[in-house]
N, C-alpha and C. Protein backbone atom coordinates (compact mmCIF):
# COMPACT_ATOMS: atom_id res chain seq x y z
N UNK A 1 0.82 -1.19 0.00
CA UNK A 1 0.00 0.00 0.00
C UNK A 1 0.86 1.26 0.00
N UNK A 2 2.11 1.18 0.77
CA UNK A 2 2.90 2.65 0.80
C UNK A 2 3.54 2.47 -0.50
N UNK A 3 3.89 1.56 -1.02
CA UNK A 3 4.50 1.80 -2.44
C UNK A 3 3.50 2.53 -3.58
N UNK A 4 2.24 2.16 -3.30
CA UNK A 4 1.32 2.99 -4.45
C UNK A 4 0.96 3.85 -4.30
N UNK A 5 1.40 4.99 -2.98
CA UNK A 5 1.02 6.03 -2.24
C UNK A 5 1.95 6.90 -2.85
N UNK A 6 3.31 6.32 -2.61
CA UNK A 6 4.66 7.01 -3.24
C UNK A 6 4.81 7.26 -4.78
N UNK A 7 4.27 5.89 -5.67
CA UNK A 7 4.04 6.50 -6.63
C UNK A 7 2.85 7.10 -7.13
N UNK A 8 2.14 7.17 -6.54
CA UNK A 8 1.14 8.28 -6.67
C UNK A 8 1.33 9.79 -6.62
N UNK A 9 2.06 9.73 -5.21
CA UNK A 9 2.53 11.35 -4.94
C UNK A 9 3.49 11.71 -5.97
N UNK A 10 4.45 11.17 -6.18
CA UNK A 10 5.55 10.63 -7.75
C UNK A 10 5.35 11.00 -9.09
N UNK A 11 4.12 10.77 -9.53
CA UNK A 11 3.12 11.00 -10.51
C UNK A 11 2.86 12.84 -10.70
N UNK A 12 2.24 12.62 -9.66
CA UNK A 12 1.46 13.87 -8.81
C UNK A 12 2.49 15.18 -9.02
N UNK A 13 3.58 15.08 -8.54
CA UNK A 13 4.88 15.82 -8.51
C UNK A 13 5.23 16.19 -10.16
N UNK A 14 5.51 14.97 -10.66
CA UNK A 14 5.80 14.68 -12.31
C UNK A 14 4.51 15.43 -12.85
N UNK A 15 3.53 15.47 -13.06
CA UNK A 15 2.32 16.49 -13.62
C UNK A 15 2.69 17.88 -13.06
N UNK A 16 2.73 18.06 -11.49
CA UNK A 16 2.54 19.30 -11.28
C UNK A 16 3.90 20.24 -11.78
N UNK A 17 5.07 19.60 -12.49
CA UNK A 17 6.48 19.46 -12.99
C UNK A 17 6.41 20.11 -14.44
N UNK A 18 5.37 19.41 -14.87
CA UNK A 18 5.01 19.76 -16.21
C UNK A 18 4.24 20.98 -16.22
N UNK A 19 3.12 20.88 -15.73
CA UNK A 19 2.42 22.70 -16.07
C UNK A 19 3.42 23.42 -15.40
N UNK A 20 3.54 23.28 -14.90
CA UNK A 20 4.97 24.68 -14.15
C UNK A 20 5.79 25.03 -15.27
N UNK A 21 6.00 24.04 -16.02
CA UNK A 21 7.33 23.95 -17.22
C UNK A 21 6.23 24.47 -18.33
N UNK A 22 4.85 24.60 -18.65
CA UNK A 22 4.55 24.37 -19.93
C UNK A 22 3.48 26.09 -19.29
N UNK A 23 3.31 26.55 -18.77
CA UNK A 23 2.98 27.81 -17.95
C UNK A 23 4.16 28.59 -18.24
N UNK A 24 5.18 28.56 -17.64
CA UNK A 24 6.78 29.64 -17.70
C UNK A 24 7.00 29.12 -19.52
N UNK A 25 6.96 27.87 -19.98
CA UNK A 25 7.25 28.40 -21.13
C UNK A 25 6.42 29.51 -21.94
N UNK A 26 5.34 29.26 -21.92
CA UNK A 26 4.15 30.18 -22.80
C UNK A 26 4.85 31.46 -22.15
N UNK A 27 5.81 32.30 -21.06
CA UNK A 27 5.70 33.13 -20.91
C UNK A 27 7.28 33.50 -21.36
N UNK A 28 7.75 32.45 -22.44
CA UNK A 28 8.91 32.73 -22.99
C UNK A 28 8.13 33.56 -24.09
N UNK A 29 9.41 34.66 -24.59
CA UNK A 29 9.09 35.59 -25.70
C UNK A 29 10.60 35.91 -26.27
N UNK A 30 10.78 35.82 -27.69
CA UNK A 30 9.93 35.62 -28.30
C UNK A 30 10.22 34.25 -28.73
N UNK A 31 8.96 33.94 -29.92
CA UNK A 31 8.79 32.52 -30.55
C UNK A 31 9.95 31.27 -30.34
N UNK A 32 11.32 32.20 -31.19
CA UNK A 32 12.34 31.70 -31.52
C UNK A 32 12.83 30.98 -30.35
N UNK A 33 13.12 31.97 -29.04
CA UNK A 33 13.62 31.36 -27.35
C UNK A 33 12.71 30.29 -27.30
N UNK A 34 11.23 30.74 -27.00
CA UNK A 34 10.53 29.50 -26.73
C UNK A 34 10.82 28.32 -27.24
N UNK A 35 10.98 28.41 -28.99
CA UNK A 35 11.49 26.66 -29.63
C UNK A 35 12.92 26.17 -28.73
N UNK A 36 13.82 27.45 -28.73
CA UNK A 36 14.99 26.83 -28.29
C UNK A 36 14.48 26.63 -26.36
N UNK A 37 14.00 27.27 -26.20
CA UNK A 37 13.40 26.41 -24.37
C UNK A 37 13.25 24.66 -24.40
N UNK A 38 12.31 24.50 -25.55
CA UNK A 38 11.40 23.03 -25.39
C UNK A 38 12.48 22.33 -26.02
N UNK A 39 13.62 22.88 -27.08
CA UNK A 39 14.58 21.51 -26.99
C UNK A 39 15.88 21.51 -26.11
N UNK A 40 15.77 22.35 -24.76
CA UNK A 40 16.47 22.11 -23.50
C UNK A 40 15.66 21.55 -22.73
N UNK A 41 14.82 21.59 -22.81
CA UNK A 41 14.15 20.94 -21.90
C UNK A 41 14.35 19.57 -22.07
N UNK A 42 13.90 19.36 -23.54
CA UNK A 42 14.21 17.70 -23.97
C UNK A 42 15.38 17.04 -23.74
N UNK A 43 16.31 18.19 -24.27
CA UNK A 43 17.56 17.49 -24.17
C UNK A 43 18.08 17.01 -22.63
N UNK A 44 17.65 18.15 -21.87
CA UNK A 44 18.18 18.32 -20.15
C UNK A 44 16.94 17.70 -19.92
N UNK A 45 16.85 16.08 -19.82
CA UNK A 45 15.63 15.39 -19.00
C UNK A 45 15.46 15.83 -17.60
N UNK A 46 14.22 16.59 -17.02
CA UNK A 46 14.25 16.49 -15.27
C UNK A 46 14.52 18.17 -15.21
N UNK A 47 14.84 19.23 -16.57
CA UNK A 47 15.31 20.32 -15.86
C UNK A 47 13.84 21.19 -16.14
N UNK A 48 13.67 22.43 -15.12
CA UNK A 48 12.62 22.95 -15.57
C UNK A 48 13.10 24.83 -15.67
N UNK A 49 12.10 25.62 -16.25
CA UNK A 49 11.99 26.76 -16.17
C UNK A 49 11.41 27.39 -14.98
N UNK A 50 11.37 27.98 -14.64
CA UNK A 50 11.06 28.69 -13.07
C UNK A 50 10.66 30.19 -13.34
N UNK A 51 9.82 30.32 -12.39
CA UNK A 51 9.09 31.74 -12.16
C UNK A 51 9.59 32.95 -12.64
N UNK A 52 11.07 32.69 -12.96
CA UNK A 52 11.83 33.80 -13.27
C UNK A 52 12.45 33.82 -14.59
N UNK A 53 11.42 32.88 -15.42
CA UNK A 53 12.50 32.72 -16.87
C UNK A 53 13.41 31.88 -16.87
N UNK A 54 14.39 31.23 -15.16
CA UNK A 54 15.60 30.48 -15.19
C UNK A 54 15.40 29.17 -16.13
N UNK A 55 16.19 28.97 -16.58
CA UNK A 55 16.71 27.43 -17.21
C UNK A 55 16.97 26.80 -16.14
N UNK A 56 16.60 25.78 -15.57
CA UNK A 56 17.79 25.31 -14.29
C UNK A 56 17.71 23.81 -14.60
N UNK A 57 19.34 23.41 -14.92
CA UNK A 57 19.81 21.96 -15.02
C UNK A 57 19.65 21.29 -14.06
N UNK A 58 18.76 19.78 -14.29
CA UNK A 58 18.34 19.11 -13.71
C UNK A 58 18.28 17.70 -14.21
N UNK A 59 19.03 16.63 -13.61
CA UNK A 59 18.36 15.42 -14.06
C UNK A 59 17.46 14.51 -12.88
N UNK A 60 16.42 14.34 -13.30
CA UNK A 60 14.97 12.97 -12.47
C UNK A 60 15.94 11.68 -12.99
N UNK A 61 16.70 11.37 -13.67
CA UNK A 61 17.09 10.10 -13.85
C UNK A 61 18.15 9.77 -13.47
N UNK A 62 18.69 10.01 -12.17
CA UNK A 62 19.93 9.94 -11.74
C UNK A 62 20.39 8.15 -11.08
N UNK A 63 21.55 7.37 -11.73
CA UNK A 63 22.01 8.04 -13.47
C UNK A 63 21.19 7.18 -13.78
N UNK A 64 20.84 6.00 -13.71
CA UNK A 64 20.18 4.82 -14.63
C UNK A 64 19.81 5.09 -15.95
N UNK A 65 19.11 6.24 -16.19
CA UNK A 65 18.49 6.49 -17.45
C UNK A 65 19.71 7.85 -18.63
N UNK A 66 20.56 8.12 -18.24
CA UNK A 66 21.65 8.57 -18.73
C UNK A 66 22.15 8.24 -19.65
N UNK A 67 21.87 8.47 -20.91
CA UNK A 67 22.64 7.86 -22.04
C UNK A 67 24.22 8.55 -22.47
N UNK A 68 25.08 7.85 -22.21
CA UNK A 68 26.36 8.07 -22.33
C UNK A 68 27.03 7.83 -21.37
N UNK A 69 26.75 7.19 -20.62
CA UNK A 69 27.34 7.34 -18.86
C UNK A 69 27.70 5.66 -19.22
N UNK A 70 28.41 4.97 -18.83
CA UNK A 70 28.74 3.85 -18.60
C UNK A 70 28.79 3.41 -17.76
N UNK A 71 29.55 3.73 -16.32
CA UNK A 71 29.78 3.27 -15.34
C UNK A 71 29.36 4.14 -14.38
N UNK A 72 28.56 3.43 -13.45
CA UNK A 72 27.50 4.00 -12.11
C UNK A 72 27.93 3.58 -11.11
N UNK A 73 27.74 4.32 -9.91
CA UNK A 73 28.23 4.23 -8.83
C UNK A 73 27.59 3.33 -8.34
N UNK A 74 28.03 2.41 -7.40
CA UNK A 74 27.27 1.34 -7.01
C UNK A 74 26.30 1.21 -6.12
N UNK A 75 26.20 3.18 -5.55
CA UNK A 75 25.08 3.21 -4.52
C UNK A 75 23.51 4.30 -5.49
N UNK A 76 23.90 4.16 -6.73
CA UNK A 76 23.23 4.70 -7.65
C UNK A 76 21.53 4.71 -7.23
N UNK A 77 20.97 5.38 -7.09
CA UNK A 77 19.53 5.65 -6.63
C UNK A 77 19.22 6.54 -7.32
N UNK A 78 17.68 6.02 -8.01
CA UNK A 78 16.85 7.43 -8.28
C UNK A 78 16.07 8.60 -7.58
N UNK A 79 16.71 9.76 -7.80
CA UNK A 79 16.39 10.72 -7.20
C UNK A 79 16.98 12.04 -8.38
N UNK A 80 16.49 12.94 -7.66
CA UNK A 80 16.60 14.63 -8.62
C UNK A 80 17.95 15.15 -8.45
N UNK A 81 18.57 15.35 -9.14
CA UNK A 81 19.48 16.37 -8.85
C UNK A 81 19.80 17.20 -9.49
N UNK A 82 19.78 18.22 -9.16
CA UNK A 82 19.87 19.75 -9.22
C UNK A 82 21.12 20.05 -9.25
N UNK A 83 21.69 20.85 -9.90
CA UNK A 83 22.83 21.15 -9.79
C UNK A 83 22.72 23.08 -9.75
N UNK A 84 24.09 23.85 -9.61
CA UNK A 84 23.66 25.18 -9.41
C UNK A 84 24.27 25.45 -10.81
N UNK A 85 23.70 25.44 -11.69
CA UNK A 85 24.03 25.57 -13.14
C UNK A 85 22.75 26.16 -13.95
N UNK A 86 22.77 27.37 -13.96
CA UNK A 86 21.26 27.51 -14.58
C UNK A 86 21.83 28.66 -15.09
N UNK A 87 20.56 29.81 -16.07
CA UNK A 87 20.92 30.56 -17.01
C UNK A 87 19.49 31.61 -17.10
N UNK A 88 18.96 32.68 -17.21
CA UNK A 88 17.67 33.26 -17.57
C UNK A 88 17.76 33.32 -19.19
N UNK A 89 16.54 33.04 -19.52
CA UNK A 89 15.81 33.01 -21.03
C UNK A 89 15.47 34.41 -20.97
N UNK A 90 14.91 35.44 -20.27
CA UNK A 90 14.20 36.79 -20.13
C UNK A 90 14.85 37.22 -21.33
N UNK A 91 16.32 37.41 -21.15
CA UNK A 91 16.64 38.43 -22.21
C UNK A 91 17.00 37.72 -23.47
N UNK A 92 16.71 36.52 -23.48
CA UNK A 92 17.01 36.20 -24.58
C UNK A 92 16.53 36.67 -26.30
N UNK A 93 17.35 36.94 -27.34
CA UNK A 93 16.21 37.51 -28.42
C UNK A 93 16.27 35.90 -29.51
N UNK A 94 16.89 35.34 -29.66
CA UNK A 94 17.56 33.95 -30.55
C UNK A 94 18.38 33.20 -30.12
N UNK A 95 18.37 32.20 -31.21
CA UNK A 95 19.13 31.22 -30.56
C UNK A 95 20.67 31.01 -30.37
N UNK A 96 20.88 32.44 -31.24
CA UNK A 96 22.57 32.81 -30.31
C UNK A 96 22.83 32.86 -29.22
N UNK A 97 21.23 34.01 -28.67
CA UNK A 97 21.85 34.44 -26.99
C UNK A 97 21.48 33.30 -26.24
N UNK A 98 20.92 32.35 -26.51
CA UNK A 98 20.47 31.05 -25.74
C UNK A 98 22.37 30.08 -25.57
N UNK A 99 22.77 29.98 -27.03
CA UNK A 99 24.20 29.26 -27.41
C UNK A 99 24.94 30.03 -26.40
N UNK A 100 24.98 31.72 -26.29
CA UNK A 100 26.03 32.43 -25.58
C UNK A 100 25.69 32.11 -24.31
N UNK A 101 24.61 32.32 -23.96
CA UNK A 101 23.45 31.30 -22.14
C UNK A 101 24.60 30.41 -22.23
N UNK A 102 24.68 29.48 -23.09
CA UNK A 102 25.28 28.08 -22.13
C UNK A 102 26.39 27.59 -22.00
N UNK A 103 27.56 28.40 -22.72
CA UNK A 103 28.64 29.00 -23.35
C UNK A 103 29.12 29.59 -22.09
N UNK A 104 28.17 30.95 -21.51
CA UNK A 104 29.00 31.55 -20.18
C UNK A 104 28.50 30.68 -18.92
N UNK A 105 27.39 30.54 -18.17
CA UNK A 105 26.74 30.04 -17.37
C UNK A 105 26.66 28.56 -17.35
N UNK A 106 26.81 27.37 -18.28
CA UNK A 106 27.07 26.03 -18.06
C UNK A 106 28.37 25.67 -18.55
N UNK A 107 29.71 26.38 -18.75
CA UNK A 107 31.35 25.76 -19.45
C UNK A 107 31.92 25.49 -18.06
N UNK A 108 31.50 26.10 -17.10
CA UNK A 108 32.40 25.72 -15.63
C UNK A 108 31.90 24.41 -15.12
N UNK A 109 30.70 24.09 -15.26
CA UNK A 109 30.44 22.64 -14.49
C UNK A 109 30.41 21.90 -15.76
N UNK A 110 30.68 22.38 -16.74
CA UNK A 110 30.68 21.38 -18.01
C UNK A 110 31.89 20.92 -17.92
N UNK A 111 32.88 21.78 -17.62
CA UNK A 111 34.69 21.39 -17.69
C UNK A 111 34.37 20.60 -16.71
N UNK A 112 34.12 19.95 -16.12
CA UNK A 112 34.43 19.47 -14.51
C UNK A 112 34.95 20.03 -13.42
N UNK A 113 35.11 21.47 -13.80
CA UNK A 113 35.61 21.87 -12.38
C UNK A 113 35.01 22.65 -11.22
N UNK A 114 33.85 21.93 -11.15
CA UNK A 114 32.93 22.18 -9.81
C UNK A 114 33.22 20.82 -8.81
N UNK A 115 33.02 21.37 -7.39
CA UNK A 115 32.75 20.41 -6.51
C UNK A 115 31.40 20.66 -5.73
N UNK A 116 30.61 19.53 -6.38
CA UNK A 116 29.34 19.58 -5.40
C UNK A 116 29.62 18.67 -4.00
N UNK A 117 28.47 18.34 -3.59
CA UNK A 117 28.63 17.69 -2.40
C UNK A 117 28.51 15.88 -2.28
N UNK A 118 28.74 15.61 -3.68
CA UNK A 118 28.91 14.51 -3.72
C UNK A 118 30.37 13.80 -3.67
N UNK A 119 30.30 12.60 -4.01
CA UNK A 119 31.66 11.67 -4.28
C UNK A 119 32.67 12.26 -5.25
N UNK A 120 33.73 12.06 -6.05
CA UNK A 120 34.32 12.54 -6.61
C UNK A 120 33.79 11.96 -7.98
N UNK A 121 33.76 10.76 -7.82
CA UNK A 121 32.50 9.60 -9.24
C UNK A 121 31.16 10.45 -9.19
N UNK A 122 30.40 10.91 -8.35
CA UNK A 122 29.29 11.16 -8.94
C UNK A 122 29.46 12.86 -9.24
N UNK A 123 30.62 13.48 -8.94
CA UNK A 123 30.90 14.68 -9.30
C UNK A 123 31.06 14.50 -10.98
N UNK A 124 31.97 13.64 -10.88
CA UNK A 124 32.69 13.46 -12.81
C UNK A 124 31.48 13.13 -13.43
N UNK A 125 30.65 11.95 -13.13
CA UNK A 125 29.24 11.84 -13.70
C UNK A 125 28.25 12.97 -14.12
N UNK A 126 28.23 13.98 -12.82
CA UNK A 126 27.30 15.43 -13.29
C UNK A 126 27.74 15.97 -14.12
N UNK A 127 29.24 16.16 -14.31
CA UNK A 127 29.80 16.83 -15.25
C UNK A 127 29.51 16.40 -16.49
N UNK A 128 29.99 14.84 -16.54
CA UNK A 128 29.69 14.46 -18.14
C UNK A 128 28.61 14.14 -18.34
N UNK A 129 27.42 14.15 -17.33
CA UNK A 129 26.09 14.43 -18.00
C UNK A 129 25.47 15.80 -18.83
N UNK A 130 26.30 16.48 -17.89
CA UNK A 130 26.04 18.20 -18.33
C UNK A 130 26.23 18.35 -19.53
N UNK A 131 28.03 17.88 -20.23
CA UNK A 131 28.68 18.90 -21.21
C UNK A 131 28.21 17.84 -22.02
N UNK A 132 27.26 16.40 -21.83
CA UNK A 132 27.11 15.16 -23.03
C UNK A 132 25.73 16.14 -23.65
N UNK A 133 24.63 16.74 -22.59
CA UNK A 133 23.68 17.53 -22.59
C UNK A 133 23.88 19.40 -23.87
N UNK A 134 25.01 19.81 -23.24
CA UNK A 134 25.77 20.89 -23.58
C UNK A 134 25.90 20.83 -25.63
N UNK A 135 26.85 19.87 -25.55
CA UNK A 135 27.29 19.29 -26.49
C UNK A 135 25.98 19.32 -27.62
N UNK A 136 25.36 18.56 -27.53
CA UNK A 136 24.06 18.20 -28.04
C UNK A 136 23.59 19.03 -28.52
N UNK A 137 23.74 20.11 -27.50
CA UNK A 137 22.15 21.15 -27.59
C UNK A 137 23.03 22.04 -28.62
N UNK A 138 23.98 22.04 -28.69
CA UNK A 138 25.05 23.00 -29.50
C UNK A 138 25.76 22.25 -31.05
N UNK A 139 25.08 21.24 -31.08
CA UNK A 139 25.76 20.25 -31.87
C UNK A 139 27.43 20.46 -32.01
N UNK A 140 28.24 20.30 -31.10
CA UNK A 140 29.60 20.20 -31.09
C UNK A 140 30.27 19.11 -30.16
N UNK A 141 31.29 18.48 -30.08
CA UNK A 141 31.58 17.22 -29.52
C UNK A 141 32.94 17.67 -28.28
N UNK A 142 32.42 19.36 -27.96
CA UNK A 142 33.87 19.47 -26.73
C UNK A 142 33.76 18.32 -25.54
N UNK A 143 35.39 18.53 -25.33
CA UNK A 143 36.11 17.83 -24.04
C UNK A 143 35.86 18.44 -22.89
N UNK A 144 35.66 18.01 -21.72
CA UNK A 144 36.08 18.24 -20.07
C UNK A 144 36.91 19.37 -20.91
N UNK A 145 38.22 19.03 -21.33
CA UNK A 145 39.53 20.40 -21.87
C UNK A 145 39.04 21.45 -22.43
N UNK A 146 38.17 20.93 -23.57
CA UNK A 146 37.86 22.10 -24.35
C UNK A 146 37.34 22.94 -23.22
N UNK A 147 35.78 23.01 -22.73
CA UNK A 147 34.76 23.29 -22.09
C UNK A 147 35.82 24.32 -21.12
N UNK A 148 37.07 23.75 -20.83
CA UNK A 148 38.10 24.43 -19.53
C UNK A 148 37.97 26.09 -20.48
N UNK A 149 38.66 25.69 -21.57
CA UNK A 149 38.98 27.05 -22.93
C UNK A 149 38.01 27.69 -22.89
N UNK A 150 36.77 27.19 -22.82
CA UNK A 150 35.56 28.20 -23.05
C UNK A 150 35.13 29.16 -21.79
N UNK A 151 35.41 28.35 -20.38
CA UNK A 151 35.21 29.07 -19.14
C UNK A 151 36.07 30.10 -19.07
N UNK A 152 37.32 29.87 -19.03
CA UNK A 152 38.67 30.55 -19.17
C UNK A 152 38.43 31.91 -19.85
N UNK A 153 37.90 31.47 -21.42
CA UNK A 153 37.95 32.62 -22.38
C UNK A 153 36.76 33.57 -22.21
N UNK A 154 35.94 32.96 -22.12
CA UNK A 154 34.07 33.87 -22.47
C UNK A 154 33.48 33.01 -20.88
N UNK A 155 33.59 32.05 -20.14
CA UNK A 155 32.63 32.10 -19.02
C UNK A 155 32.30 33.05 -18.12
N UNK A 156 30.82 33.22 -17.58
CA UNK A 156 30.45 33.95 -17.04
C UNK A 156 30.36 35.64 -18.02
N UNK A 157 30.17 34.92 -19.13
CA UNK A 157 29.65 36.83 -20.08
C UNK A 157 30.86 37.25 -19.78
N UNK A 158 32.36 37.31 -19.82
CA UNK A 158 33.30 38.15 -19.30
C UNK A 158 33.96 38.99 -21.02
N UNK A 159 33.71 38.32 -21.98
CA UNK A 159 34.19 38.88 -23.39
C UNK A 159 33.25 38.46 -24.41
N UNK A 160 32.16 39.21 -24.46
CA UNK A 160 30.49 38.78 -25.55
C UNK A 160 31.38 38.93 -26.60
N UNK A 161 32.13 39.51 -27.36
CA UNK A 161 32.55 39.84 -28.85
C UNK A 161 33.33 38.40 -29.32
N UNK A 162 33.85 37.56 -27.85
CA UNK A 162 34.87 36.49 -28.18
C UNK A 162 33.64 35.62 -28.48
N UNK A 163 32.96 35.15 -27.46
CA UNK A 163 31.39 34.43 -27.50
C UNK A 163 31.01 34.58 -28.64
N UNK A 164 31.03 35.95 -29.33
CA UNK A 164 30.36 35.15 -30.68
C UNK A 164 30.74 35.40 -32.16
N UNK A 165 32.22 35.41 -31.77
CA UNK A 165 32.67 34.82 -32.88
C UNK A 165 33.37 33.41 -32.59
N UNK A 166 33.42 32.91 -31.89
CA UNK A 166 33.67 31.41 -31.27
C UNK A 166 31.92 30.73 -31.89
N UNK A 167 30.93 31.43 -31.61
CA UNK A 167 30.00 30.88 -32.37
C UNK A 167 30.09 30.60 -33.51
N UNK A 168 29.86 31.77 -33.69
CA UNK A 168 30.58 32.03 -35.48
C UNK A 168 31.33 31.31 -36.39
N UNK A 169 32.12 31.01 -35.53
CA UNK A 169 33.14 30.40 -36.34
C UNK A 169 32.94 28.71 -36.48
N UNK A 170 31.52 27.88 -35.72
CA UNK A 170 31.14 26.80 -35.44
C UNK A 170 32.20 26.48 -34.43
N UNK A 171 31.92 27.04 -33.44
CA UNK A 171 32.78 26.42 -32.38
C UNK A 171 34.05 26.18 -32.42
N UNK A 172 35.14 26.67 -33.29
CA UNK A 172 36.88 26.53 -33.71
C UNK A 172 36.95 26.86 -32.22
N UNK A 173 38.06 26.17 -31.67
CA UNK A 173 38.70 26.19 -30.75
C UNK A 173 39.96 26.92 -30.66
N UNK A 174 40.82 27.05 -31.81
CA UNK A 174 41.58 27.67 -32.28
C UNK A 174 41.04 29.31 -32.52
N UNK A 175 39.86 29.62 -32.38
CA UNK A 175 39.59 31.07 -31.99
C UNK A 175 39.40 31.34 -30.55
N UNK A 176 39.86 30.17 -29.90
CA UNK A 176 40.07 30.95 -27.95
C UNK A 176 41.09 30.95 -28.11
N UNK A 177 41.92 29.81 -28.57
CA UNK A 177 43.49 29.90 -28.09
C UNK A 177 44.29 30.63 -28.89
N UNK A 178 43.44 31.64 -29.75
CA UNK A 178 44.69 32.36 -30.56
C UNK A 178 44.71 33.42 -29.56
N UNK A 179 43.96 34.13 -28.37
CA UNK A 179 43.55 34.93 -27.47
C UNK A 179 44.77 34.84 -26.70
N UNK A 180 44.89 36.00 -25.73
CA UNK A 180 46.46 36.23 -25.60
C UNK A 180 46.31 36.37 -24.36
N UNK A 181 45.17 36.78 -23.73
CA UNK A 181 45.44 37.45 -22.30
C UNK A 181 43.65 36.86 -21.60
N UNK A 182 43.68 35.29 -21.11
CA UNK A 182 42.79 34.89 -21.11
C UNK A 182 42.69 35.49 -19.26
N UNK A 183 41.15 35.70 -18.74
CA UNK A 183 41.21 36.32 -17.71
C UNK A 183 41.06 34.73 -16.34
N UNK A 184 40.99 33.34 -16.79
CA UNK A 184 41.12 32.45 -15.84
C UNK A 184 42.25 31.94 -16.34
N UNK A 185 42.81 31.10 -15.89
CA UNK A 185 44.19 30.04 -16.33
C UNK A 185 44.04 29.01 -15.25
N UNK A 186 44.75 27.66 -15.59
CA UNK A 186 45.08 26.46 -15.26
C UNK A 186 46.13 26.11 -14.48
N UNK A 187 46.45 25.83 -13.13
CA UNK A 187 47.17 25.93 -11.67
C UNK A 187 47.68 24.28 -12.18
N UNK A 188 48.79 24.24 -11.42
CA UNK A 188 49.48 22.84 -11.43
C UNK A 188 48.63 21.58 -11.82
N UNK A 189 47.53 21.93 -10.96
CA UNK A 189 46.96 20.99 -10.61
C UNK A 189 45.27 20.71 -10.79
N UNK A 190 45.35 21.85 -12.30
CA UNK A 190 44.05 21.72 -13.02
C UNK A 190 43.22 22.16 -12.54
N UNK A 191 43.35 22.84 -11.62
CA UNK A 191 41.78 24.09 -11.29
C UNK A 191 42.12 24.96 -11.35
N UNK A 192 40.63 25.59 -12.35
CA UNK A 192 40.79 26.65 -12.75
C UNK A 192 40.73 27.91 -11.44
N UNK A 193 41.86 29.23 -12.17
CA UNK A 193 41.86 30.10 -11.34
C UNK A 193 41.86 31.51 -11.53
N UNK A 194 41.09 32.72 -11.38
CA UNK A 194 41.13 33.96 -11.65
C UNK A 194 42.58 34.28 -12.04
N UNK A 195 42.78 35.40 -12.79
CA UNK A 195 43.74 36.05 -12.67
C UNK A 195 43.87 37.11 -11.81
N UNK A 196 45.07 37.56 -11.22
CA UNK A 196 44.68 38.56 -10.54
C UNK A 196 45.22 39.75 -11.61
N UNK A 197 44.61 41.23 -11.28
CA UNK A 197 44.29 42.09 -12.42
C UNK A 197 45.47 43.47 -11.52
């Protein structure tokens, strides 16, 4: 009996998941954002839009249902996880400023170099769920490395003119690293670090 209670409430959650998501989208503007909303959404299974326009990365299928993931931790359970990786649609006008969205605001936990509060395995897992997600939505095939180049160069909106001609250019990688005076860099020991100015 408590198992059909749970998935009931389960259900219940999962519907009330959806109008929340299909409500904030209708209040995407214009047209163009909205298409590019509903194929993040698809792509990012579990993530929703929020009261405020946010994008916020999310997977409900943690990992079992993960396509690209191979190896799971052995205490693997389904449950939500959230990560602090999100982006606002508000100002978005096309599907550039959506590409430049995920470009500044998802290349740091895409590189892997966040520590959440998990294991160090289910840290690397969020990551390469993210940038397998990232990737996709951008049709380009960056590395953990690359993704480092992109935080480094343009994360966090720090150089829009580099952002988009790195678009521009279909993602060349060779247009960050021809850049001379990148404002993060790479410590002995692979985390990334401000420069100081």
């Amino acid at each position: 009996m408590g198992k059909k209670k749970s998935e009931t409430v389960e259900a219940e959650k999962t519907s009330n998941n959806a109008n929340m998501n299909a409500f904030n989208l209708e209040r995407v503007k214009p047209e163009e954002v909205r298409d590019e909303a509903r194929k993040l959404l698809a792509l990012f299974e579990g993530s929703f839009i929020n009261n405020h326009l946010e994008f916020i990365a999310c997977s409900d299928f943690w990992p079992q249902r993960w396509s690209g993931v191979d190896k799971l931790p052995a205490t693997s359970e389904k449950k939500k996880i959230c990560i602090n990786a999100f982006f606002s649609l508000e100002d978005c006008k096309n599907e550039g400023d959506v590409a430049k969205k995920i470009l500044y605001w998802l290349s740091k936990a895409a590189s892997g170099d966040i520590s959440w509060s998990w294991d160090r395995q289910t840290n690397a897992l969020i990551a390469q769920w993210l940038r397998d997600r990232c990737n996709r939505y951008l049709g380009t095939r960056l590395t953990a490395g690359d993704w480092t180049w992109v935080y480094c160069y343009i994360g966090n909106g720090i150089n829009e003119p580099l952002a988009e001609k790195f678009i521009g250019s279909g993602y060349d990688l060779a247009v960050l690293q021809n850049e001379r005076k990148p404002v993060y860099y790479l410590d002995d020991k692979g985390n990334i670090r401000r420069k100081k100015q």
